[in-house]
Protein backbone atom coordinates (compact mmCIF):
# COMPACT_ATOMS: atom_id res chain seq x y z
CA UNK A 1 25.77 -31.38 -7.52
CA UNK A 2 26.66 -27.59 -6.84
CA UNK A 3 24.36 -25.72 -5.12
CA UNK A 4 25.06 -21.24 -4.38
CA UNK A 5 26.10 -20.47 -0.39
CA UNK A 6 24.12 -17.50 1.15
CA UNK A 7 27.88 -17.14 2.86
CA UNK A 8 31.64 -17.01 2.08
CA UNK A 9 30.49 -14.63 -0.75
CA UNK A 10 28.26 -16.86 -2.61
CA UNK A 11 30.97 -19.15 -3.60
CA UNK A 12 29.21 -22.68 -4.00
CA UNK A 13 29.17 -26.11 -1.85
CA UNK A 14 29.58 -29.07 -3.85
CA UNK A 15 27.58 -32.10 -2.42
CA UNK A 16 28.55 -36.02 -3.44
CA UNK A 17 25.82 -38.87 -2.22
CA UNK A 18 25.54 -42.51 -2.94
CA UNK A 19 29.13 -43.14 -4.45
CA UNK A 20 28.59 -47.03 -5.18
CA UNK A 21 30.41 -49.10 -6.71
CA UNK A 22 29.58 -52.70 -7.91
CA UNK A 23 30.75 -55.34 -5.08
CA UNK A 24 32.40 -57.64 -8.58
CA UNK A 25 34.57 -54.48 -9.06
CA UNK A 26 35.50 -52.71 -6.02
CA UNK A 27 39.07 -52.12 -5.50
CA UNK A 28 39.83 -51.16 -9.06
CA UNK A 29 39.69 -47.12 -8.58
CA UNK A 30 36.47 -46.84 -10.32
CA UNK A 31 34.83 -45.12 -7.47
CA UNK A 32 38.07 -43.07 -6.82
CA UNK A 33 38.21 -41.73 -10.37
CA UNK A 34 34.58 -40.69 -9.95
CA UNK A 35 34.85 -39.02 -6.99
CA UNK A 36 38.39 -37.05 -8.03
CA UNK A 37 36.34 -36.41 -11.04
CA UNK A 38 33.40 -34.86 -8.83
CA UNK A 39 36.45 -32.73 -6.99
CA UNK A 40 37.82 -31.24 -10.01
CA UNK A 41 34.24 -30.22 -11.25
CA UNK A 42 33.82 -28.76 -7.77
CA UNK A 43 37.12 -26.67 -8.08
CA UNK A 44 36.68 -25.84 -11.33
CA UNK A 45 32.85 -24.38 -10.45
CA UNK A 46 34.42 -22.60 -7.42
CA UNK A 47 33.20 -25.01 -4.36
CA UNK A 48 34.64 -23.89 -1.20
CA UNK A 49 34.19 -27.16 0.11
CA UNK A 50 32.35 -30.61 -1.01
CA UNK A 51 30.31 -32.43 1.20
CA UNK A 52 29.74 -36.35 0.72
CA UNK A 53 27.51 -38.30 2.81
CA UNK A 54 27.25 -42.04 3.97
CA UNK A 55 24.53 -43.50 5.84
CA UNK A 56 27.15 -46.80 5.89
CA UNK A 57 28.48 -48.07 8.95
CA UNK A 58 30.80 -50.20 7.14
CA UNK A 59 34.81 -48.67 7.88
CA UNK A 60 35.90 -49.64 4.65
CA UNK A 61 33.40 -47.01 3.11
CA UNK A 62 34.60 -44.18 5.72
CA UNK A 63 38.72 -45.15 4.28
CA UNK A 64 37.64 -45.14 0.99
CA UNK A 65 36.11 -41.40 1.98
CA UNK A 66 39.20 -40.15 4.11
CA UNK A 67 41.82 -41.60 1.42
CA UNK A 68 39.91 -39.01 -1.16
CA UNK A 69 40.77 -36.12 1.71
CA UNK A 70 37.45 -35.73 3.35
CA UNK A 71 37.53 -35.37 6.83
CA UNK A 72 35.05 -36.61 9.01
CA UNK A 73 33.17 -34.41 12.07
CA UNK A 74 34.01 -31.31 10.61
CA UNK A 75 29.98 -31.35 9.90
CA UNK A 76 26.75 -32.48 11.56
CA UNK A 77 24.33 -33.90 9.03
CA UNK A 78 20.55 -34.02 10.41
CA UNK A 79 18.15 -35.90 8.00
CA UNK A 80 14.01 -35.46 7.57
CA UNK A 81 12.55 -37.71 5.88
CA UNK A 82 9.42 -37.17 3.68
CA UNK A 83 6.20 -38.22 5.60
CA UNK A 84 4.55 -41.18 4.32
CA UNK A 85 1.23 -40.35 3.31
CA UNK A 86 -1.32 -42.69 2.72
CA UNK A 87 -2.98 -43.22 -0.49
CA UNK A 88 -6.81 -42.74 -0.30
């Protein structure tokens, strides 16, 4: 997803969540072609940057994520979640 950025001129940020791949086919490059595939589109759209996201502990998914180039701590995420409200 691409979404306009009130700064650096109104050149767009490029956001990637939930890149999952199937645990019977990981280490194949499916979820590398997808996300190099996600880049390009972000280049090509004129993205300054592209943000992806992991709520994953897991180190394997952070190698998998600094392998593609992204570089972790350059951001602070914060996350609100939707109040649950109850259903009358």
């Amino acid at each position: 997803m691409t979404a306009p950025n009130l700064l650096r001129e109104g050149r767009r940020h490029g956001f990637l969540e939930n890149v999952v791949t199937h645990p019977a086919i990981r280490g194949r490059g499916h979820g590398r072609a997808v996300v190099q595939a996600a880049l390009t589109h972000a280049w090509a759209s004129g993205c300054h940057h592209v943000l992806m996201q992991s709520g994953r502990t897991d180190p394997k998914v952070h190698a998998f994520s600094q392998a593609l180039g992204f570089v972790p701590g350059r951001r602070t995420a914060y996350v609100a979640a939707r109040p649950i409200v109850p259903i009358a």
